[in-house]
PDB file of N, CA and C in Angstrom:
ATOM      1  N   UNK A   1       3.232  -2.024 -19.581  1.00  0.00           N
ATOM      2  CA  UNK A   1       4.322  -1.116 -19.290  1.00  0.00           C
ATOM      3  C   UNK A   1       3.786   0.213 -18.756  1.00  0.00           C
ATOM      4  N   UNK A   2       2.714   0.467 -19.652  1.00  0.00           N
ATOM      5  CA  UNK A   2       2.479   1.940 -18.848  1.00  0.00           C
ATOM      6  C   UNK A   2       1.847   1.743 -17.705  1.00  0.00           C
ATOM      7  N   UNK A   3       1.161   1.052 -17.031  1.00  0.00           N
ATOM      8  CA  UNK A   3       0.702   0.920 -15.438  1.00  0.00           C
ATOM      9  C   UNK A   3       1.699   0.636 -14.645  1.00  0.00           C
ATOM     10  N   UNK A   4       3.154   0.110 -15.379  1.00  0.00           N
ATOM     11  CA  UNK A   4       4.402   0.251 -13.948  1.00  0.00           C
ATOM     12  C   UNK A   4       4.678   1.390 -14.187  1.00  0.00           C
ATOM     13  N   UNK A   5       4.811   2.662 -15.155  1.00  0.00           N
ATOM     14  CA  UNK A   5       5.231   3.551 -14.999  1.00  0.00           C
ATOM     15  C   UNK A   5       4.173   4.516 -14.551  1.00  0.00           C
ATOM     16  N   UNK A   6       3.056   4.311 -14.439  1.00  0.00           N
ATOM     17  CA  UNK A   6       2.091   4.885 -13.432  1.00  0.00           C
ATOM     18  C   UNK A   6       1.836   4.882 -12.395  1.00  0.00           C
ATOM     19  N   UNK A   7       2.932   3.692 -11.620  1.00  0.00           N
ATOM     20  CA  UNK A   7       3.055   3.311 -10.192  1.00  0.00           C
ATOM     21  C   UNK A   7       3.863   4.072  -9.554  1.00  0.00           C
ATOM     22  N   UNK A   8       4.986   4.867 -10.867  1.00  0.00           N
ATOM     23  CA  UNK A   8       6.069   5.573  -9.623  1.00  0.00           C
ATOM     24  C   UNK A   8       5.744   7.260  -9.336  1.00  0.00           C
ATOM     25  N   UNK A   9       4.250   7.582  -9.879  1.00  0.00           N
ATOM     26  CA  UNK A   9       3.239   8.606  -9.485  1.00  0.00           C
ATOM     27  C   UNK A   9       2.783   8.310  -8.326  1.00  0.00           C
ATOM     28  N   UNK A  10       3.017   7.219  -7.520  1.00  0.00           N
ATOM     29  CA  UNK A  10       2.230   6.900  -6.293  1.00  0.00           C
ATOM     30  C   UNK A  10       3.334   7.865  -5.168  1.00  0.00           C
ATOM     31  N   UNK A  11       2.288   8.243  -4.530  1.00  0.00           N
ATOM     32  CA  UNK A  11       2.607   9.552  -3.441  1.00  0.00           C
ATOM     33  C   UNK A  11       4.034   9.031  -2.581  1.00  0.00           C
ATOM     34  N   UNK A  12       5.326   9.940  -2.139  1.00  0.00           N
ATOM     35  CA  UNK A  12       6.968   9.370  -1.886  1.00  0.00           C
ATOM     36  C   UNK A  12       6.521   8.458  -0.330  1.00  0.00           C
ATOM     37  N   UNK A  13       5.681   8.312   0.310  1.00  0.00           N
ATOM     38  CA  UNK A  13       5.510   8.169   1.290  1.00  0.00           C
ATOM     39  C   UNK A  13       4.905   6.611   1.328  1.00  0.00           C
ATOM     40  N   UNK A  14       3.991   6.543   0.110  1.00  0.00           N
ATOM     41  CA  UNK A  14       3.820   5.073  -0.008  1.00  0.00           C
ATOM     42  C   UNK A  14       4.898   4.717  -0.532  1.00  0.00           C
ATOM     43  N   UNK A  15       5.708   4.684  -1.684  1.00  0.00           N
ATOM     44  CA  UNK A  15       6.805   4.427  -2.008  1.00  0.00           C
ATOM     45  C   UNK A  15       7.819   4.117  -1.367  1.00  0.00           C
ATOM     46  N   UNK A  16       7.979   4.678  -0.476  1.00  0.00           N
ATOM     47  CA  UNK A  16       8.670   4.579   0.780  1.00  0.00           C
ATOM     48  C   UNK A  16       8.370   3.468   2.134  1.00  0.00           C
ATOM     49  N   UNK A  17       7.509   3.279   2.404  1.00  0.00           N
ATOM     50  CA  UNK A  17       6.954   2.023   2.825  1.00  0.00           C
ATOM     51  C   UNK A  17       7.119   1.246   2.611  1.00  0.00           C
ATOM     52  N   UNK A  18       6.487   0.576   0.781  1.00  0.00           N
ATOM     53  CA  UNK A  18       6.874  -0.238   0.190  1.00  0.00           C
ATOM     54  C   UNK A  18       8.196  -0.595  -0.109  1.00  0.00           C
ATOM     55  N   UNK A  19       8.959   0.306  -0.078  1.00  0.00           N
ATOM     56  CA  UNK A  19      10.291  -0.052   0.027  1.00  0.00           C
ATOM     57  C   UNK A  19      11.032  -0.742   1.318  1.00  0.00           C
ATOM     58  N   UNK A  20      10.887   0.167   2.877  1.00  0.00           N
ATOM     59  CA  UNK A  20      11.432   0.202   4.009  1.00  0.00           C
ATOM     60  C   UNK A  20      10.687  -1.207   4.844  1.00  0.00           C
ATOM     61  N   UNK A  21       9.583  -1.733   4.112  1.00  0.00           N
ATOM     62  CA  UNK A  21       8.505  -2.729   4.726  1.00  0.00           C
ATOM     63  C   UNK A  21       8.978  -3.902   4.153  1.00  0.00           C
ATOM     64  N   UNK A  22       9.750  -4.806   4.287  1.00  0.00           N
ATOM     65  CA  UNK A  22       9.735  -5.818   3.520  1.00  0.00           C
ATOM     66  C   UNK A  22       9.385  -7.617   4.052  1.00  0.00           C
ATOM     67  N   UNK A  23       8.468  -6.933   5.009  1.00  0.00           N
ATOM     68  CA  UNK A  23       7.454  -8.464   4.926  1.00  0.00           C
ATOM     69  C   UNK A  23       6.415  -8.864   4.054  1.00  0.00           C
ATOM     70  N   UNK A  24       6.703 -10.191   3.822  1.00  0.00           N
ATOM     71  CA  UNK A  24       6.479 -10.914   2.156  1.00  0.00           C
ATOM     72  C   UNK A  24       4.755 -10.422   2.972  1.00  0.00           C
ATOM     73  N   UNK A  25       4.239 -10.969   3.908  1.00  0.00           N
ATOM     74  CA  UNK A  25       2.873 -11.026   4.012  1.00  0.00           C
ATOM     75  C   UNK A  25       2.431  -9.721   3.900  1.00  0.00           C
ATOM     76  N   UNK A  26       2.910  -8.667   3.809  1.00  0.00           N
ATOM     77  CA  UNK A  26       2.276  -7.245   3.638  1.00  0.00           C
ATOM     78  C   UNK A  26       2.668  -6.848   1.988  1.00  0.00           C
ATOM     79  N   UNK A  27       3.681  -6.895   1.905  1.00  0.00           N
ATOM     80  CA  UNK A  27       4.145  -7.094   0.330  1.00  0.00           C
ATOM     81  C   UNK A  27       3.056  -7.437  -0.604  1.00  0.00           C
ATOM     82  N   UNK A  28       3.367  -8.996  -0.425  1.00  0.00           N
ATOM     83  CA  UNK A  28       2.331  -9.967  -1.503  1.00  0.00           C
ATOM     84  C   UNK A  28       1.147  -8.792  -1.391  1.00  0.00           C
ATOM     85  N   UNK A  29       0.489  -8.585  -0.488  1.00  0.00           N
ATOM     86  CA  UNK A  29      -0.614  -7.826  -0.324  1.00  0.00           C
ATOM     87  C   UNK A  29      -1.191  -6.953  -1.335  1.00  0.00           C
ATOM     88  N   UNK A  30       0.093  -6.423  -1.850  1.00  0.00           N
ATOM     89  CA  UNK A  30      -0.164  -4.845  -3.194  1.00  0.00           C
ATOM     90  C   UNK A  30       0.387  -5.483  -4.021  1.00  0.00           C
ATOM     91  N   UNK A  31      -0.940  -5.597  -4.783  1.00  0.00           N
ATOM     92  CA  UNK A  31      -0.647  -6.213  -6.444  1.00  0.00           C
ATOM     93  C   UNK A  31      -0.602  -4.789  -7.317  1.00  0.00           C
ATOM     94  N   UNK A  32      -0.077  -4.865  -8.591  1.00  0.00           N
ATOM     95  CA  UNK A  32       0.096  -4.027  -9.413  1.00  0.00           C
ATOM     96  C   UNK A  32      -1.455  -3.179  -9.468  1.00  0.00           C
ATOM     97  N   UNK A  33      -2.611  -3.975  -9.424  1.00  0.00           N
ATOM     98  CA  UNK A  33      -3.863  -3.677  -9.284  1.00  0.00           C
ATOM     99  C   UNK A  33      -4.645  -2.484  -8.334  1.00  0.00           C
ATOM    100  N   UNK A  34      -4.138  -3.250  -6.668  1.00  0.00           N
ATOM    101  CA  UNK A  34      -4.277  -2.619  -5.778  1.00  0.00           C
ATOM    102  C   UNK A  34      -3.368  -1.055  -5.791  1.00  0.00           C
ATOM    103  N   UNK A  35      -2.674  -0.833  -6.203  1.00  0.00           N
ATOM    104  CA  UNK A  35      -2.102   0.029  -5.961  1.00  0.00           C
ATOM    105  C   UNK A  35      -2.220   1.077  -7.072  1.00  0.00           C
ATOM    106  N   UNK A  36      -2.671   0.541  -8.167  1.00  0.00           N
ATOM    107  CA  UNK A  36      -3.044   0.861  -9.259  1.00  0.00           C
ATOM    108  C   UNK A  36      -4.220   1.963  -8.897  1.00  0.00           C
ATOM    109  N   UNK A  37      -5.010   0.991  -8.084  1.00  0.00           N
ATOM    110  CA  UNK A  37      -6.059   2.296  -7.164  1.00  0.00           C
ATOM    111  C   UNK A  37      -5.814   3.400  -6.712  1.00  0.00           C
ATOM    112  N   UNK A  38      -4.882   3.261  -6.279  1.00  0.00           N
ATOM    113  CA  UNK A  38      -4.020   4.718  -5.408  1.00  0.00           C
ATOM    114  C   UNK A  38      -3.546   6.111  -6.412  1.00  0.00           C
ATOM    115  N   UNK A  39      -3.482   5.151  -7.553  1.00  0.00           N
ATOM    116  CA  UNK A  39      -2.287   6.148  -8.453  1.00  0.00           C
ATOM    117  C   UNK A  39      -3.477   7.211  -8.945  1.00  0.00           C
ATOM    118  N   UNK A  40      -4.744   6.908  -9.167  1.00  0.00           N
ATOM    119  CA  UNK A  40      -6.350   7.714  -9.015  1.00  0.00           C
ATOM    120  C   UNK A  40      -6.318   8.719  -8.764  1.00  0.00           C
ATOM    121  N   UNK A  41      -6.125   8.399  -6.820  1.00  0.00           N
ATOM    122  CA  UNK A  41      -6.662   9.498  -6.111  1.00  0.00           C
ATOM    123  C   UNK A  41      -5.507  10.846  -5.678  1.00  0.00           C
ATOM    124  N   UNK A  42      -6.225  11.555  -5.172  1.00  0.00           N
ATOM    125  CA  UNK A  42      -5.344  12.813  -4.966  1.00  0.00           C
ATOM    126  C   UNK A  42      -4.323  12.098  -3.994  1.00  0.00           C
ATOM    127  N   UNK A  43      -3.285  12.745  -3.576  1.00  0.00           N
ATOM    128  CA  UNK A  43      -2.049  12.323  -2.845  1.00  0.00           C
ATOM    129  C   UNK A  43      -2.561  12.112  -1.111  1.00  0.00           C
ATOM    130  N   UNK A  44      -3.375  12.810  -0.609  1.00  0.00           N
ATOM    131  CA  UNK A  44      -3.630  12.774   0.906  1.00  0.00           C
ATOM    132  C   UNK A  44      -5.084  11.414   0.906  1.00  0.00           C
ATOM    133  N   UNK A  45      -5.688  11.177  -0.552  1.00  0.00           N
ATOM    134  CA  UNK A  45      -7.052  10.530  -0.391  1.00  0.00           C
ATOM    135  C   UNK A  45      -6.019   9.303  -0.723  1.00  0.00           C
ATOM    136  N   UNK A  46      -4.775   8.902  -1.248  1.00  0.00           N
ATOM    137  CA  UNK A  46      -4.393   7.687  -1.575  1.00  0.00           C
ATOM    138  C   UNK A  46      -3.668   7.242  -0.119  1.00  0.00           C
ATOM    139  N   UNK A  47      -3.397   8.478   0.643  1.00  0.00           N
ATOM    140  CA  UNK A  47      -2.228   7.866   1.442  1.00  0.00           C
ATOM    141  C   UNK A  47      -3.268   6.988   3.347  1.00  0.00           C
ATOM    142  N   UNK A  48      -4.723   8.172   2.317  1.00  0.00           N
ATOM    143  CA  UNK A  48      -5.352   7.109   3.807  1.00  0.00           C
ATOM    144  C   UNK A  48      -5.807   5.963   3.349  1.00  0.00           C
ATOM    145  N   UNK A  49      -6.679   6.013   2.238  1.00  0.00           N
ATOM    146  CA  UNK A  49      -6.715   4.409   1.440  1.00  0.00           C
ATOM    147  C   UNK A  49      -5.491   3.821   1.843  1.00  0.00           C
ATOM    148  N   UNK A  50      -4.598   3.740   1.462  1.00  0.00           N
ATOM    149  CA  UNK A  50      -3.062   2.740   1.426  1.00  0.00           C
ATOM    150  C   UNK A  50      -3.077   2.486   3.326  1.00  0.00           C
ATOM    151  N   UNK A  51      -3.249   3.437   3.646  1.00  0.00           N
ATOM    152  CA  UNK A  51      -3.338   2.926   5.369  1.00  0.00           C
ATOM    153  C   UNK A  51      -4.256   2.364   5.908  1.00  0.00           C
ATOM    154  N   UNK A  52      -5.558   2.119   4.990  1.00  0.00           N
ATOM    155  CA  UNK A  52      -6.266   1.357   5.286  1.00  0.00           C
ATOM    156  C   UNK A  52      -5.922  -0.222   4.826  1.00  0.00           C
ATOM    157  N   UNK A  53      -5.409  -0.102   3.838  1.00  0.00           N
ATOM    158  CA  UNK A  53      -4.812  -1.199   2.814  1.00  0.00           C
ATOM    159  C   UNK A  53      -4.051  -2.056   3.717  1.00  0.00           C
ATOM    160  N   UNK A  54      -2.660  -1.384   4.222  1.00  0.00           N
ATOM    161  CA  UNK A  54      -2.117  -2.144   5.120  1.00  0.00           C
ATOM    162  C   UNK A  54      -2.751  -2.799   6.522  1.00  0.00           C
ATOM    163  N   UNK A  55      -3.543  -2.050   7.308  1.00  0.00           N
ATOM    164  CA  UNK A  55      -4.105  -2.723   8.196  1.00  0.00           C
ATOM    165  C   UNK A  55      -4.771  -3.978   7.502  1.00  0.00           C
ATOM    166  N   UNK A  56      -5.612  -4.217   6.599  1.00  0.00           N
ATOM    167  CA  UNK A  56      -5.971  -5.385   5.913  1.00  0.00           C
ATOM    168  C   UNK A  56      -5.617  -5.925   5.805  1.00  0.00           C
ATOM    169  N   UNK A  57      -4.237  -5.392   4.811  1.00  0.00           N
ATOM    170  CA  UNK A  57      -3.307  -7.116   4.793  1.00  0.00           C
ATOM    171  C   UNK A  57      -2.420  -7.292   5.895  1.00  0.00           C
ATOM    172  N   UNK A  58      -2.204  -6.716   7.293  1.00  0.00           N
ATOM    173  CA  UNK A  58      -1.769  -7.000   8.695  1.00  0.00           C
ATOM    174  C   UNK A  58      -3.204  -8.311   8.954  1.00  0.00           C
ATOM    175  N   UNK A  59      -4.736  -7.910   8.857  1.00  0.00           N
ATOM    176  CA  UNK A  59      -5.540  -8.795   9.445  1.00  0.00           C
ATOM    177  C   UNK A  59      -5.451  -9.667   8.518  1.00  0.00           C
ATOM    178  N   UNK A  60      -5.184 -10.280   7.307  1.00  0.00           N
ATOM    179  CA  UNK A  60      -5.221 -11.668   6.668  1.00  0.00           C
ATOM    180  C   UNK A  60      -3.769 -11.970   6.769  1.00  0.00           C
ATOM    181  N   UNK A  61      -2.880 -11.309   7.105  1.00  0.00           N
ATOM    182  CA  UNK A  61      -1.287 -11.630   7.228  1.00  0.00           C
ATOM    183  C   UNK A  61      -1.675 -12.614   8.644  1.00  0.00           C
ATOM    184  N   UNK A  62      -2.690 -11.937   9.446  1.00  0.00           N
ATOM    185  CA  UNK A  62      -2.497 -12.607  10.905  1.00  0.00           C
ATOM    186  C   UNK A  62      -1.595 -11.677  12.047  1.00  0.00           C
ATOM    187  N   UNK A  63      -1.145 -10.529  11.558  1.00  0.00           N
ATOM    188  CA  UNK A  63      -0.365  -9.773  12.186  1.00  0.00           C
ATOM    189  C   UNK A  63      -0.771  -8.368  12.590  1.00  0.00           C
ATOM    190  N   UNK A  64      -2.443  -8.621  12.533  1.00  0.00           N
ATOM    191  CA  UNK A  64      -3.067  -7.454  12.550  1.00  0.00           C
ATOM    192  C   UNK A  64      -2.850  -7.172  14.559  1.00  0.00           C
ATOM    193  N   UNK A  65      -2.800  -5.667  15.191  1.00  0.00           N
ATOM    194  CA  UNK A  65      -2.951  -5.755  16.172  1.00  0.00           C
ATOM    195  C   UNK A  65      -4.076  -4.640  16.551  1.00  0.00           C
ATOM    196  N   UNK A  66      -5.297  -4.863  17.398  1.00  0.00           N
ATOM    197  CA  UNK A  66      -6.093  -3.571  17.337  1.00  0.00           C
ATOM    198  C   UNK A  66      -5.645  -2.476  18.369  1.00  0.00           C
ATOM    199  N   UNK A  67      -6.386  -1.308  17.776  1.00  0.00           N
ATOM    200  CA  UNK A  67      -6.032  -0.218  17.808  1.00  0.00           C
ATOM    201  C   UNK A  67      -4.554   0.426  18.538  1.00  0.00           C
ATOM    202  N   UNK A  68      -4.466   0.057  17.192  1.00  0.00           N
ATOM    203  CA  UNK A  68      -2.345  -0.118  17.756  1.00  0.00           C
ATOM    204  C   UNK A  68      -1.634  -0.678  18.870  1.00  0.00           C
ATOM    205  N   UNK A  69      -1.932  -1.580  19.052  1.00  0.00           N
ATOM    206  CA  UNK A  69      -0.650  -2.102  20.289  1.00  0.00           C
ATOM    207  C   UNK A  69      -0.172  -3.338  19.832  1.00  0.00           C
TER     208      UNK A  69
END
């Protein structure tokens, strides 16, 4: 219980993602674990981790595209 309520410390912007994003293959991606990482770091060091995060699970989703296009 207390690591879901340590999840909604995660910075409004990932929160927000995770919300507005709802493909299962990027989803599935952030386990309680992974994100668990985030809740760590300062708010600007989690939000580039987490953007690194997603490009990752875009390249094992298969939906990765490089350098943005």
């Amino acid at each position: 219980m207390t690591r879901h309520v340590m999840l909604l410390g995660l910075p409004a912007p990932i929160k927000r993602f995770l919300t507005e994003h709802r493909s299962p293959e990027i989803l599935r991606f952030f386990s309680e674990r992974k994100l668990h990482e985030l809740v760590r770091l300062d708010p600007r060091s989690a939000w580039r981790r987490f953007q690194a995060m997603v490009e990752e699970a875009r390249r094992e989703a298969g939906i990765w595209k490089p350098n943005g296009q």
